[in-house]
Protein backbone atom coordinates (compact mmCIF):
# COMPACT_ATOMS: atom_id res chain seq x y z
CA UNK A 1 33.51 1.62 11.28
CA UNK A 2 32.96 -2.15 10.92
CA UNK A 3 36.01 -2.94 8.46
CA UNK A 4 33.38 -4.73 6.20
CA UNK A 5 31.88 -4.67 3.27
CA UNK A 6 28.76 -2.88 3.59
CA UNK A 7 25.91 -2.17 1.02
CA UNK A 8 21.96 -1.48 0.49
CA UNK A 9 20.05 -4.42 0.39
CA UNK A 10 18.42 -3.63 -3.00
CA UNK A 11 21.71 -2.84 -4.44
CA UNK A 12 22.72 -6.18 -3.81
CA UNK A 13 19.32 -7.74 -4.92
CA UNK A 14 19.72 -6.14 -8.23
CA UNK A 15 23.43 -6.70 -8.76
CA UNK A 16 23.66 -10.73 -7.96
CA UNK A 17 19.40 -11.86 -8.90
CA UNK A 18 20.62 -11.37 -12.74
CA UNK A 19 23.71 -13.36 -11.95
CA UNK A 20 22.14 -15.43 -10.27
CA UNK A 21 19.39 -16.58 -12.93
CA UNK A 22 21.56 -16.21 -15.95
CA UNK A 23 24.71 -18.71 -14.29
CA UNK A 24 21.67 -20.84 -13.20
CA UNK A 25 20.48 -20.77 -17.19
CA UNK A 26 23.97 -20.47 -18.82
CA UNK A 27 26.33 -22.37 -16.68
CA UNK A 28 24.06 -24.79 -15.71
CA UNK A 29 25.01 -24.47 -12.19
CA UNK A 30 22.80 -25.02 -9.22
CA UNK A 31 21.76 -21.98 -7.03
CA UNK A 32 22.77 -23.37 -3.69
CA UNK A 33 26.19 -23.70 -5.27
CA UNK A 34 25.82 -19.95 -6.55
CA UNK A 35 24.62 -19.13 -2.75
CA UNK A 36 27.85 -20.76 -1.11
CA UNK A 37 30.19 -18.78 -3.34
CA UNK A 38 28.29 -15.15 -2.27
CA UNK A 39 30.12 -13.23 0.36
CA UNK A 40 28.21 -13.13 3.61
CA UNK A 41 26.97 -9.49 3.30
CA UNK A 42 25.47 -10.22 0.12
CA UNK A 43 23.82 -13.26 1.83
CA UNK A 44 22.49 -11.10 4.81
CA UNK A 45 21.47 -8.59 2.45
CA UNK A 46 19.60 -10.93 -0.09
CA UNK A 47 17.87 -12.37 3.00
CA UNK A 48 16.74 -9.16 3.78
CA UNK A 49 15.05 -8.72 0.75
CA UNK A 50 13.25 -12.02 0.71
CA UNK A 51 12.10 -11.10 4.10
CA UNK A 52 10.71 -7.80 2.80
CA UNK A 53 9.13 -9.98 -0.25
CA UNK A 54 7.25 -12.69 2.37
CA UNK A 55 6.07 -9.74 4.40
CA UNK A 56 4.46 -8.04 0.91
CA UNK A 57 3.02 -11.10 0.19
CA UNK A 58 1.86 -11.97 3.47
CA UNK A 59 0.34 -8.57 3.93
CA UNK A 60 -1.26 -8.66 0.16
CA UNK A 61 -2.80 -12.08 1.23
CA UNK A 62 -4.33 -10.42 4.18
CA UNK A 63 -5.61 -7.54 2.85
CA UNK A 64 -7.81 -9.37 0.00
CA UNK A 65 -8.77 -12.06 2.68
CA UNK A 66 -9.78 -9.38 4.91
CA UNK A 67 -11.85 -7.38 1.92
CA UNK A 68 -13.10 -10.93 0.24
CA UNK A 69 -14.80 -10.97 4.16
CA UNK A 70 -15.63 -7.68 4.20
CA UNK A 71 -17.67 -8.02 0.95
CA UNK A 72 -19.56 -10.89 2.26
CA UNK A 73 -20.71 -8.57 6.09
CA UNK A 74 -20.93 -5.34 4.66
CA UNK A 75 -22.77 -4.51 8.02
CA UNK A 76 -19.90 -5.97 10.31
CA UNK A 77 -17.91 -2.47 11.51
CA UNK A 78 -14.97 -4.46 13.09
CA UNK A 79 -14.56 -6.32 9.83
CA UNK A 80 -14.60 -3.44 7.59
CA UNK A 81 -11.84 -1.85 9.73
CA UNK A 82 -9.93 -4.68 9.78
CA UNK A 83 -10.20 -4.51 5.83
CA UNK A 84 -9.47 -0.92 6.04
CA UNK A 85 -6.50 -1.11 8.57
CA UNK A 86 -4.83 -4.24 5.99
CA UNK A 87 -5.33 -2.23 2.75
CA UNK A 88 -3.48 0.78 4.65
CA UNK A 89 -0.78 -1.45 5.99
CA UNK A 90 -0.51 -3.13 2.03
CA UNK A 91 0.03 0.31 0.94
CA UNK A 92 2.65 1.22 3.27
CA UNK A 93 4.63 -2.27 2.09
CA UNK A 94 3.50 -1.49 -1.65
CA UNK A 95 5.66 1.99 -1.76
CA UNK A 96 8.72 0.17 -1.43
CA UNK A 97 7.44 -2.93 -4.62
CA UNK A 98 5.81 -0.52 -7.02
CA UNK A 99 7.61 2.67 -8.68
CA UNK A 100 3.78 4.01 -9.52
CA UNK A 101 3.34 4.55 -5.97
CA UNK A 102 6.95 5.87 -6.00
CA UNK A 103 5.84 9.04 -8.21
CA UNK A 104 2.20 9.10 -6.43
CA UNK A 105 4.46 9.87 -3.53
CA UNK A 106 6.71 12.52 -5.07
CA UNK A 107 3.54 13.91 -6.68
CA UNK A 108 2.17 14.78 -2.94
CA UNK A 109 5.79 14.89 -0.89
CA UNK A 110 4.05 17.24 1.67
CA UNK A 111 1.49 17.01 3.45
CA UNK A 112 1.05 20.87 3.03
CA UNK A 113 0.01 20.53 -0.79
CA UNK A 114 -3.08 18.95 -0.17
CA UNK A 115 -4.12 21.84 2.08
CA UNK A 116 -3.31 23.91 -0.44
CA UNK A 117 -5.37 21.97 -2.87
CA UNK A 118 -8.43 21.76 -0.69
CA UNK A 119 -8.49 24.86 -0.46
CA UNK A 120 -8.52 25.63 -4.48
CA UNK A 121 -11.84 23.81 -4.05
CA UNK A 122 -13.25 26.89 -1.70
CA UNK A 123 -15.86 27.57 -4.63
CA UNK A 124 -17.62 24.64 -3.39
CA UNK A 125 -18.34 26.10 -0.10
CA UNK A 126 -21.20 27.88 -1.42
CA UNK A 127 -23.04 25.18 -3.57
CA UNK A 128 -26.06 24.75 -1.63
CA UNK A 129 -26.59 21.20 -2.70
CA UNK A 130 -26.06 18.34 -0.92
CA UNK A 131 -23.60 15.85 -0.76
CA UNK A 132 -25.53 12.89 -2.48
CA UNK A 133 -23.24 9.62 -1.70
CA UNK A 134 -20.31 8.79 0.73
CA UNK A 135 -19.74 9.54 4.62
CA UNK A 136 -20.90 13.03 4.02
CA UNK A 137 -24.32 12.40 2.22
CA UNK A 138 -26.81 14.90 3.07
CA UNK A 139 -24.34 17.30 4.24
CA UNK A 140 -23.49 20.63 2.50
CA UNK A 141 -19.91 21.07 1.10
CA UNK A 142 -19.15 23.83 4.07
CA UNK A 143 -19.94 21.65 6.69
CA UNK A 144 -17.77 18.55 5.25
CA UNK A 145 -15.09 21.02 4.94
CA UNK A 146 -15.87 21.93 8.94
CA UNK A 147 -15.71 18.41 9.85
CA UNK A 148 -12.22 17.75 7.41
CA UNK A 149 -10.89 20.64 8.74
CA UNK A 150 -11.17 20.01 12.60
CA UNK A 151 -9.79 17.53 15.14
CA UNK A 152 -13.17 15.81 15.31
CA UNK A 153 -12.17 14.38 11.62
CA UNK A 154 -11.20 11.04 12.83
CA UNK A 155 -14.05 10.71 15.36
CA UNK A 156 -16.53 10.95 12.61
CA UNK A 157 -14.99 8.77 9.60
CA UNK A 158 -14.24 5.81 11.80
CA UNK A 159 -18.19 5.39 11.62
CA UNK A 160 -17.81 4.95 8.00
CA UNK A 161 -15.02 2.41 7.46
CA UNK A 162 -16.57 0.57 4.81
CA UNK A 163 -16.28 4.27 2.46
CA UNK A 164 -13.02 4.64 3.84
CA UNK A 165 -11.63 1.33 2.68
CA UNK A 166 -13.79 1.86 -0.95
CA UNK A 167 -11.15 4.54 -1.55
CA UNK A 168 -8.03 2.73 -0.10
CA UNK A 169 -8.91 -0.74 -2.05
CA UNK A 170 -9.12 1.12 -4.88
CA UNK A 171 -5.66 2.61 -4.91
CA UNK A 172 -4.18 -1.26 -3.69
CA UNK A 173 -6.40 -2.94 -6.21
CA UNK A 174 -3.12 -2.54 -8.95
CA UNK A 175 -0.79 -4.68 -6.94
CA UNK A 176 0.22 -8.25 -8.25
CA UNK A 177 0.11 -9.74 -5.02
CA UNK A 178 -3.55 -8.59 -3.99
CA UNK A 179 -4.56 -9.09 -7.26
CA UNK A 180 -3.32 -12.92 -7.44
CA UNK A 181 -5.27 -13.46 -3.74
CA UNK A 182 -8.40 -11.36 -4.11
CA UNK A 183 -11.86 -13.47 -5.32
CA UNK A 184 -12.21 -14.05 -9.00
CA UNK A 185 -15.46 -12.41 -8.44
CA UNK A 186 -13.65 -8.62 -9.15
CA UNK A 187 -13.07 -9.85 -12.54
């Protein structure tokens, strides 16, 4: 036991920011002042989130610099990883911003589910038609679900990062920060 005050990080951003801004609007007083008069856990703690915050940001900026390139050299594979890799990383950060992704994760909480759900999709297996766009063009449903289903997964999407990242931009495209630093050109 440390025989001090402890408390979550976010608990403390949420109970002292609306202080904060309404003494700053009401009182009139200056937020340095405000920040000397915190207790030093509440200080450590409110650093901590704008630590977090930076690092959202700074990953957000990445991740549309990284796609904004990866537009331009759609050819380039080490690019469109990189993109790939940043928009992955941006969603990992994201969880902890947005409350959508919040209930995207408690839709999905196992990984076990969306076995169970590829395998509703077993009616597929015996459509003879082939895949007509995406890493698995040309293919038959049977042998996608060969290749998903099998170690060798990996080895044969990281050929294909530019589809991979299509699907992962798409789900990091609502964020405010990736939004603000993405190309106009989206819109």
């Amino acid at each position: 036991m440390t025989e001090e005050t402890e408390e979550g990080y976010w608990r403390t951003t949420f109970r002292i920011m609306p202080q904060l801004v309404m003494a700053a609007i009401n009182e009139k007083k200056p937020l340095l002042q405000q920040w000397n008069n915190l207790d030093e856990f509440e200080k450590a703690n409110l650093r901590r989130w704008m630590v977090d915050l930076a690092f959202a940001i700074g990953v957000s900026l990445l991740a549309a610099t990284l796609n904004n390139l990866a537009d331009d050299d759609e050819e380039d594979w080490a690019l469109q990883f990189s993109a790939y890799m940043a928009n992955r990383t941006m969603l990992e950060v994201k969880a902890f911003w947005n409350p959508v992704e919040a209930v995207e994760l408690l839709k999905s909480p196992a990984a076990g589910i969306n076995q169970l759900e590829s395998l509703t999709s077993i009616v597929k297996l015996t459509d003879p038609d082939p895949i007509e766009r995406g890493m698995y063009k040309g293919m038959t449903h049977a042998e996608k679900m060969l290749i998903k289903r099998s170690f060798l997964r990996h080895f044969y999407e990281v050929q294909f990062p530019k589809d991979k990242n299509s699907w992962m931009e798409g789900k990091a495209k609502d964020g405010v920060f990736y939004k603000f630093f993405r190309d106009k050109k989206d819109k």
